[in-house]
Protein backbone atom coordinates (compact mmCIF):
# COMPACT_ATOMS: atom_id res chain seq x y z
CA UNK A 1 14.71 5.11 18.83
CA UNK A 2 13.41 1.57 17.95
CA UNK A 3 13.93 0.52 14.29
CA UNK A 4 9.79 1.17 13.20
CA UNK A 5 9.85 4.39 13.99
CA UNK A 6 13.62 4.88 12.48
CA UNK A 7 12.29 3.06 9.04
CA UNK A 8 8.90 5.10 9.27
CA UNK A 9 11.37 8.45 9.80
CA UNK A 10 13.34 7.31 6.49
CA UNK A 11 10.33 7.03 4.27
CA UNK A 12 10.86 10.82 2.61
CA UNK A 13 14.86 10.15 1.77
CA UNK A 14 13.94 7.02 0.73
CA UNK A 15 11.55 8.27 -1.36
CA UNK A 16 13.46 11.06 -2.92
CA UNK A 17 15.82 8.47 -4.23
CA UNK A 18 13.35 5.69 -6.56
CA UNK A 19 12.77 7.92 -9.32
CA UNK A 20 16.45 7.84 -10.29
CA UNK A 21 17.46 4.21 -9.38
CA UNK A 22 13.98 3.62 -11.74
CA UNK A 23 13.36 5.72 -14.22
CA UNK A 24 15.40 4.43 -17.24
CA UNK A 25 14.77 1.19 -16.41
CA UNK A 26 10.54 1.27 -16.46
CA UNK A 27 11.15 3.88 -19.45
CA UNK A 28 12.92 0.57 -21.16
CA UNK A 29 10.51 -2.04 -19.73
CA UNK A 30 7.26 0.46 -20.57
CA UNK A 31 8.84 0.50 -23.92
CA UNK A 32 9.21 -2.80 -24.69
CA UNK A 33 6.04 -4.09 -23.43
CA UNK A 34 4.44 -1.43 -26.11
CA UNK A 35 6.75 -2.75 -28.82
CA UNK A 36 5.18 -6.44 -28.18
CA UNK A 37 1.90 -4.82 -28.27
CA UNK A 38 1.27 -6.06 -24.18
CA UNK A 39 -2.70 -4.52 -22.83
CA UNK A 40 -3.16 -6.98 -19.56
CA UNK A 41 -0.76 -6.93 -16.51
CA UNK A 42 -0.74 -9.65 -13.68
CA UNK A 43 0.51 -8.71 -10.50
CA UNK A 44 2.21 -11.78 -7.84
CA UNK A 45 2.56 -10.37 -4.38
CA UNK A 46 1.79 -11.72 -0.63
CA UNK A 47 1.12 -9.33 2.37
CA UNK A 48 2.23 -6.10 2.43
CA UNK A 49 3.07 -6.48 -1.73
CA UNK A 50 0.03 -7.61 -2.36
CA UNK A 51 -1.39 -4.11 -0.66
CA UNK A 52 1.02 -2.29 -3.53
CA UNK A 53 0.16 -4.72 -5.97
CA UNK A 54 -3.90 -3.85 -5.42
CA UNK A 55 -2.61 0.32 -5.79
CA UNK A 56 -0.52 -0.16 -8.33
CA UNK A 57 -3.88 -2.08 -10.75
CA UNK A 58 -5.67 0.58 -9.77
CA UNK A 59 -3.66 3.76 -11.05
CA UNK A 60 -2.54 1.76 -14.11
CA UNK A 61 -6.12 1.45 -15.01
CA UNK A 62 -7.27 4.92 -14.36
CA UNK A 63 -4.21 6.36 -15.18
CA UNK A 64 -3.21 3.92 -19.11
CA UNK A 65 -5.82 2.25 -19.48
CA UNK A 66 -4.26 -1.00 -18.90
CA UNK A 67 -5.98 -4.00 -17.47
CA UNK A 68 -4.51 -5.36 -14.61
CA UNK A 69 -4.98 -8.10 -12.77
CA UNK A 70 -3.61 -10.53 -9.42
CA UNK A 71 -2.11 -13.43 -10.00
CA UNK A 72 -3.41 -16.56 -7.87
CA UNK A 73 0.18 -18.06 -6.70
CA UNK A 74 -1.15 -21.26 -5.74
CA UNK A 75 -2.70 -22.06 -8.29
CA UNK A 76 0.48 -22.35 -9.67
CA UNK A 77 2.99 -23.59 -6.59
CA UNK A 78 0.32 -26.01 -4.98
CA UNK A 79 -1.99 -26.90 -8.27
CA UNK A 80 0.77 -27.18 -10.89
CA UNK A 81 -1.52 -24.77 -12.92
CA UNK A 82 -0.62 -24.14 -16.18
CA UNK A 83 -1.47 -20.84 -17.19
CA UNK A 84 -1.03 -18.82 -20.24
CA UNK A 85 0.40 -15.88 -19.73
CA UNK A 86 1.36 -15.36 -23.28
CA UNK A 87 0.36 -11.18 -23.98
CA UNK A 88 0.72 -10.67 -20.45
CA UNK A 89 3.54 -8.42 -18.01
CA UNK A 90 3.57 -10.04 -15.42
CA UNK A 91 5.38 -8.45 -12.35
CA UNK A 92 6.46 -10.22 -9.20
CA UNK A 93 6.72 -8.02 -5.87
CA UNK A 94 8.81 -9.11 -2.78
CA UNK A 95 10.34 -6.99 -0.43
CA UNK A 96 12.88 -9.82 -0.19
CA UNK A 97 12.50 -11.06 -3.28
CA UNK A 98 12.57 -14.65 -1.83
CA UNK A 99 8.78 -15.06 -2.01
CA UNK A 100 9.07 -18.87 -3.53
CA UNK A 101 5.37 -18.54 -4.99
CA UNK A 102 5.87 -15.31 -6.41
CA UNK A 103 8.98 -16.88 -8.41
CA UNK A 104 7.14 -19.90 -9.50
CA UNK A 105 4.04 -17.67 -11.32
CA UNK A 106 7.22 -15.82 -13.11
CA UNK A 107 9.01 -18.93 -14.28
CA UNK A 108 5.69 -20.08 -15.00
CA UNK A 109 4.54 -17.12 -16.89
CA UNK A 110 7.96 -16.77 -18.78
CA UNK A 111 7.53 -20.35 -20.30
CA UNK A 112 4.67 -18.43 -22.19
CA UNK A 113 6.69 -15.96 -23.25
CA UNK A 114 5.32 -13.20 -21.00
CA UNK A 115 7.64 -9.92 -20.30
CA UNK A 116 8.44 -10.09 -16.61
CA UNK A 117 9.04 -7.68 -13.88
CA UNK A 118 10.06 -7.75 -10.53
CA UNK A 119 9.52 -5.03 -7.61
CA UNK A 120 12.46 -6.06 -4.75
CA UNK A 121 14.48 -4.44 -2.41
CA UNK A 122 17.29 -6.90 -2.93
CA UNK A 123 18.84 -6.51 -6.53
CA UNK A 124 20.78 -10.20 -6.10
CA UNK A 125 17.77 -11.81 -4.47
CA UNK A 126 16.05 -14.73 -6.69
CA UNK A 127 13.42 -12.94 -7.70
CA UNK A 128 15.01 -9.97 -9.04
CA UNK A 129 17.40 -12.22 -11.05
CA UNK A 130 14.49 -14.39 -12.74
CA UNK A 131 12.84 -11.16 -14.43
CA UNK A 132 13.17 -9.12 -17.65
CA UNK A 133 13.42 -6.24 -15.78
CA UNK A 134 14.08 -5.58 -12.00
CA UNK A 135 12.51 -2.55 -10.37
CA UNK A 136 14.34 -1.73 -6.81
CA UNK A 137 12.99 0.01 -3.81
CA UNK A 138 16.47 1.74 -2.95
CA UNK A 139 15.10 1.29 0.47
CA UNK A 140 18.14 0.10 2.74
CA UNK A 141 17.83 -2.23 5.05
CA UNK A 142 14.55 -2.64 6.63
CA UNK A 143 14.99 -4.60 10.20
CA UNK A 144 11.90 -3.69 11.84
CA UNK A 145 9.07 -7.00 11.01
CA UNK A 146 6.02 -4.65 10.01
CA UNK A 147 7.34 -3.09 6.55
CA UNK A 148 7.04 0.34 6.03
CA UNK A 149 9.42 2.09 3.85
CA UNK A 150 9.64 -0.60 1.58
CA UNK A 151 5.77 -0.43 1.24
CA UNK A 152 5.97 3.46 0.38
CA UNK A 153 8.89 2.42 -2.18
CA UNK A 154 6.37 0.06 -3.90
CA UNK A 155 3.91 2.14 -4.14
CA UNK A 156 6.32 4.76 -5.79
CA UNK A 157 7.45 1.96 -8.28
CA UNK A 158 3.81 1.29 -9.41
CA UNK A 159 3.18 5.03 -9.88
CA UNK A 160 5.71 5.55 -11.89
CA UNK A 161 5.09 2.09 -14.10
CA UNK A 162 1.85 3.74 -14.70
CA UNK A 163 2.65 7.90 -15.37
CA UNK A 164 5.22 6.24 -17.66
CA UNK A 165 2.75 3.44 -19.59
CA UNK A 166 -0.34 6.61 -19.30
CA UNK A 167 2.32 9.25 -20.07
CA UNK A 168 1.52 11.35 -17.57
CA UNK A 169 4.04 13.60 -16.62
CA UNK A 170 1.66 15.25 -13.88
CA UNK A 171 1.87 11.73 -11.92
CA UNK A 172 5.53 12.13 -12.25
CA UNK A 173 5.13 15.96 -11.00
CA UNK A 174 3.23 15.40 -8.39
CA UNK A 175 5.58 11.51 -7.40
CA UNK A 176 8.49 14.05 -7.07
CA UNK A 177 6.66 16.65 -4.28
CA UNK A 178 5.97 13.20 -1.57
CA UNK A 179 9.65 13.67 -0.45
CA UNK A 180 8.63 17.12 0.89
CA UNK A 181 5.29 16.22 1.71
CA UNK A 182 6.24 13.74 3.91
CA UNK A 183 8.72 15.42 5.79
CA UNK A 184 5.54 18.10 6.62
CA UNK A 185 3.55 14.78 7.91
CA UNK A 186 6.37 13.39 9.83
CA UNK A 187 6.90 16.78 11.70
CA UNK A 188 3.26 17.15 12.33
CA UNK A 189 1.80 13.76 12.69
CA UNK A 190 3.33 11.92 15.75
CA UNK A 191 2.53 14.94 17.93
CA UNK A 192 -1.51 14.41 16.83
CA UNK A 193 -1.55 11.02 17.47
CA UNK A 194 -0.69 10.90 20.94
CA UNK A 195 -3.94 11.35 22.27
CA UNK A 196 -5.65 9.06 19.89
CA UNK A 197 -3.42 6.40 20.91
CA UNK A 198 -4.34 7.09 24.73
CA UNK A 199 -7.82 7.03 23.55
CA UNK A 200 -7.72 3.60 21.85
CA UNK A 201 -4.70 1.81 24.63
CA UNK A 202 -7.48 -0.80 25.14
CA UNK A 203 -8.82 -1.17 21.66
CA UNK A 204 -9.04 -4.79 20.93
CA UNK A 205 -10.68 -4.66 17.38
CA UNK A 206 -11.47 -1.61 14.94
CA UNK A 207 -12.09 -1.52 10.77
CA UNK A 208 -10.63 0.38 8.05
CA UNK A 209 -12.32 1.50 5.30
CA UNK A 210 -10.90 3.66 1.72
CA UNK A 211 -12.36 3.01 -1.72
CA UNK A 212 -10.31 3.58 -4.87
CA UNK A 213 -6.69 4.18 -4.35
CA UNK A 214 -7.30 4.47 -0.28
CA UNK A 215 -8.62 1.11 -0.24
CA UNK A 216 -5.18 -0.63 -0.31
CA UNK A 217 -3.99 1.68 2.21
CA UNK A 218 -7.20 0.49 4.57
CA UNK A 219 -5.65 -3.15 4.50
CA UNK A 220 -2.70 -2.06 5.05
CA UNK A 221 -2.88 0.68 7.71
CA UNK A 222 -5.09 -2.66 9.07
CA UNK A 223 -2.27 -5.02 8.67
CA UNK A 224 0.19 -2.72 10.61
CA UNK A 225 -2.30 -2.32 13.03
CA UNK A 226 -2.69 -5.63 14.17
CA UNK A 227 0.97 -6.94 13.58
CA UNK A 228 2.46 -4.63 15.61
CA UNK A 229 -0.52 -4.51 18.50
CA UNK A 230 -2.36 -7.92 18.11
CA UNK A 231 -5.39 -5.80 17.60
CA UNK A 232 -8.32 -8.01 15.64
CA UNK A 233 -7.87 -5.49 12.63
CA UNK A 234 -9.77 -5.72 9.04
CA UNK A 235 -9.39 -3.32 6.62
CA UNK A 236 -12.32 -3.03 3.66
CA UNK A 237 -13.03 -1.35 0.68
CA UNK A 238 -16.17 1.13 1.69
CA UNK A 239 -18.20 -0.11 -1.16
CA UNK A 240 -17.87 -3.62 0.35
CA UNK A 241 -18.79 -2.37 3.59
CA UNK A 242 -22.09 -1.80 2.56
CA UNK A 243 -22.70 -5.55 1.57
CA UNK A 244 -22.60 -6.87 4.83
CA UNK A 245 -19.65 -5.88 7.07
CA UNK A 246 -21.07 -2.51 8.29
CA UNK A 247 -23.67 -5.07 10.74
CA UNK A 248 -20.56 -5.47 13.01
CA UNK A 249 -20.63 -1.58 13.51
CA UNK A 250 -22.59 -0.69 16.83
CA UNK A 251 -22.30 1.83 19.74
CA UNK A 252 -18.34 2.58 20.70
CA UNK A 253 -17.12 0.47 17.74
CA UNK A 254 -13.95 2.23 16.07
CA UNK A 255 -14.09 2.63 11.80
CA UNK A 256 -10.65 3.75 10.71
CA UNK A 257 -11.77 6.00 7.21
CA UNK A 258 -9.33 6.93 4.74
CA UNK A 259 -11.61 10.31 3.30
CA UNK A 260 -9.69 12.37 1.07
CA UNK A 261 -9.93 14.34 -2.01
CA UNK A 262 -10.84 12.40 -4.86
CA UNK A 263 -13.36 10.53 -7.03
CA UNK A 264 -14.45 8.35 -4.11
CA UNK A 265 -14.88 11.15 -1.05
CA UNK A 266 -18.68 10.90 -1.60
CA UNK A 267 -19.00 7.44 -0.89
CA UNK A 268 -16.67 7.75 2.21
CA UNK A 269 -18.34 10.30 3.76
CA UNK A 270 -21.47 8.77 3.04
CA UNK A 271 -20.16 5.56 4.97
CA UNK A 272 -18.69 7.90 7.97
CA UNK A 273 -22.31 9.80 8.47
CA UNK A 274 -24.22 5.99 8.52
CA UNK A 275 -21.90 5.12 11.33
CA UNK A 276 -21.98 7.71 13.32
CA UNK A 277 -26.00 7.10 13.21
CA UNK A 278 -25.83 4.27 14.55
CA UNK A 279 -23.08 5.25 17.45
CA UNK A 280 -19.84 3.66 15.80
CA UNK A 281 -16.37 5.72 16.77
CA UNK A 282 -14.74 7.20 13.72
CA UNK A 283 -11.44 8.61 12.72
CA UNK A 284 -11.24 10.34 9.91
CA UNK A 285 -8.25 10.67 8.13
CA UNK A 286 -8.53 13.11 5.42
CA UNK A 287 -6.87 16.13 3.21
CA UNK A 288 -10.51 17.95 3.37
CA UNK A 289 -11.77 20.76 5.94
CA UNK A 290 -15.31 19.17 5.23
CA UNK A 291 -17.42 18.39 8.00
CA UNK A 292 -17.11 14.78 9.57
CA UNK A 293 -19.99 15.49 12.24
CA UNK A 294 -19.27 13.67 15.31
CA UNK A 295 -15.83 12.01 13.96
CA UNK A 296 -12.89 12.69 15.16
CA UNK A 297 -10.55 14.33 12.45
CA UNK A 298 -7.02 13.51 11.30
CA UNK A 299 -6.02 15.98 8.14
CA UNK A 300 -3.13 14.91 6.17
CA UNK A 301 -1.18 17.12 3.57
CA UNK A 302 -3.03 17.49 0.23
CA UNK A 303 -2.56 17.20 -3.63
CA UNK A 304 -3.26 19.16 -6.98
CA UNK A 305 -2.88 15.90 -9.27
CA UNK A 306 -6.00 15.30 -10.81
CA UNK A 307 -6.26 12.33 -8.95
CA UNK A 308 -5.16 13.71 -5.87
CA UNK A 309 -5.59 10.21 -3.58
CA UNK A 310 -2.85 8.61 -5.63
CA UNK A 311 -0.54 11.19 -3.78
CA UNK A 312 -2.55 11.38 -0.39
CA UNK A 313 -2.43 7.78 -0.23
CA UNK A 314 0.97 7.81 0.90
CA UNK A 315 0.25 10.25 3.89
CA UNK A 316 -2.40 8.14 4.86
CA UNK A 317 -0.10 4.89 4.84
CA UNK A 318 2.71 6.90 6.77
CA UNK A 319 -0.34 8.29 9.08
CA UNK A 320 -1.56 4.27 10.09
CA UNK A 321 1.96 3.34 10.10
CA UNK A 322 2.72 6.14 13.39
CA UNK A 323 -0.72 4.86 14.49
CA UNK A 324 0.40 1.51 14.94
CA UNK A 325 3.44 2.69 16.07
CA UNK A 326 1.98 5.07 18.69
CA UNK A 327 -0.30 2.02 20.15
CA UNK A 328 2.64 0.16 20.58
CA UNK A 329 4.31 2.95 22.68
CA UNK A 330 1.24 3.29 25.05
CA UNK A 331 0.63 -0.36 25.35
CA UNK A 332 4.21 -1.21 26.08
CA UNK A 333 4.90 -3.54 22.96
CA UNK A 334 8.06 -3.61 21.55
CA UNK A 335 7.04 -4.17 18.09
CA UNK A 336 10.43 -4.64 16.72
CA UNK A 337 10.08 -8.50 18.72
CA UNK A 338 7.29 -11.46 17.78
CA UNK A 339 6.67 -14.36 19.12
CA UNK A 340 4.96 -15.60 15.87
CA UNK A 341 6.05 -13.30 13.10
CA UNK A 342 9.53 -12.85 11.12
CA UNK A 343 10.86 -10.19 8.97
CA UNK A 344 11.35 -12.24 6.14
CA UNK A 345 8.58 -14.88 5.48
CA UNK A 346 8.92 -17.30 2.67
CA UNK A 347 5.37 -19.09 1.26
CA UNK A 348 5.85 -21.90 -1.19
């Protein structure tokens, strides 16, 4: 078994693990940022922590109320921007924690006094040592290039920053089920893909579209996607979609849609039935026994949070992740290897 799919197979121990290696520690930092009266967040990430980062603004806006934001690194790294930060928590994520531009928006932000956080999976790494507090994925090592568990681990992290700031103990509830969930998708999953990755062995481009809490997943079920396979992969938010992107959909052209239960179905089915009328190829990907017409249907495990596509986002990363990983298989890449690409990559 190559390392991907070993990592991928991890992702529900993994998971079962965060909320202890965590919770006192965001209980503390949750705390103190209310103490100091904190209401705006800034978020430094790059890549696949950047994908996390965009997830975890979300949920702590609909879930605390909190406005959150992303940090411009370069601004600060390449400009020599000087920005206030005072008010602010400003979290760092890096799966290494050696993200150099990442580090340089902390220092920068704790000159202004900002509470800092950091989101690793390295507890010596620099990052994690130049915060208040340091969250940690509890991940193990992760050899493969295209993260995966680590990305899952994020995401975990940022749910529970935000069921703990919204105190919502439901988010928690429902954070502690994904072990099991997952397990049930990893069983079930690799066996369905198999023919969709026999379908698409030639695929040279293809979209991905979620709104809401899917659309981080869409970039990065993309990202994996085209790492892995060199397939010309985009992922987009579906409301985006409509303001110009959806031109490049015609006859045979694959759209990738994240559709599950939640405040933004609507909108994706919407977006599914337009392509299909104008003879695009769609996967679905979806918790829902609704009708996708003419797509071709993926269903995923669902949720009873009230915001059930903070919990079905994770089944729809893991599902894009054995995607990419199934491609690989059929196409003979061993994606564990680049010619161009390195596990850890360090932007100043």
């Amino acid at each position: 078994m190559i390392n991907l799919e070993k990592e991928i197979r991890q992702q529900p121990d993994v998971l079962s693990g965060i909320e202890e290696a965590n919770r006192e520690k965001i209980t503390a930092l949750v705390a103190e940022a209310k103490k100091r009266g904190i209401r705006n967040v800034t978020i430094a990430a790059r890549g696949t922590s950047d994908h996390a980062a965009i997830y975890g603004q979300y949920l702590l806006a609909i879930t605390a109320g909190i406005p959150c934001g992303l940090a411009t690194p370069s601004a600060v790294s390449k400009y020599g921007a000087d920005i206030d930060y005072s008010g602010h928590l400003v979290i760092g994520i890096s799966q290494s924690g050696m993200a150099e531009d990442v580090i340089c928006v902390i220092e920068d932000a704790k000159k202004h006094g900002a509470l800092t956080a950091s989101v690793t999976n390295n507890e010596s790494s620099p990052l994690a040592k130049a915060v208040d507090f340091s969250l940690y994925c509890n991940a193990g090592p992760e050899t493969s290039i295209a993260a995966t568990k680590t990305f899952t681990s994020q995401l975990y992290i940022m749910a529970m920053l935000a069921a703990e700031w919204g105190g919502d103990d439901e988010l928690y509830k429902a954070l502690r089920k994904l072990p099991e969930i997952t397990s049930e998708l990893l069983c079930d999953m690799p066996t369905a893909l198999e023919p969709i990755a026999k379908k698409y062995k030639e695929l040279s481009a293809a979209s991905v579209l979620g709104r809401g809490l899917l659309y981080p997943i869409a970039l990065e079920g993309a990202l994996k996607i085209l790492e892995t396979n060199k397939i010309k992969m985009r992922g987009y938010a579906v409301s985006d979609f409509h303001h110009g992107p959806k031109a490049q959909i015609g006859k045979g052209d694959l759209a990738i849609i994240l559709a599950c239960n939640g405040k933004t179905l609507d909108d994706e089915k919407e977006m599914c039935r337009e392509l299909l009328a104008v003879g695009g190829d769609v996967l679905v990907i979806t918790d829902k026994s609704d009708d996708f017409g003419a797509a071709t249907v993926l269903h995923v495990p669902t949720s009873n949070y009230k915001h059930p596509d903070a919990i079905t986002a994770f089944c729809c990363a893991i599902t894009l992740q054995l995607l990419a990983l199934k491609l690989t298989e059929v196409r003979g890449i061993d994606p564990d290897a680049s010619e161009v690409l390195k596990k850890v990559t360090v932007t100043v």
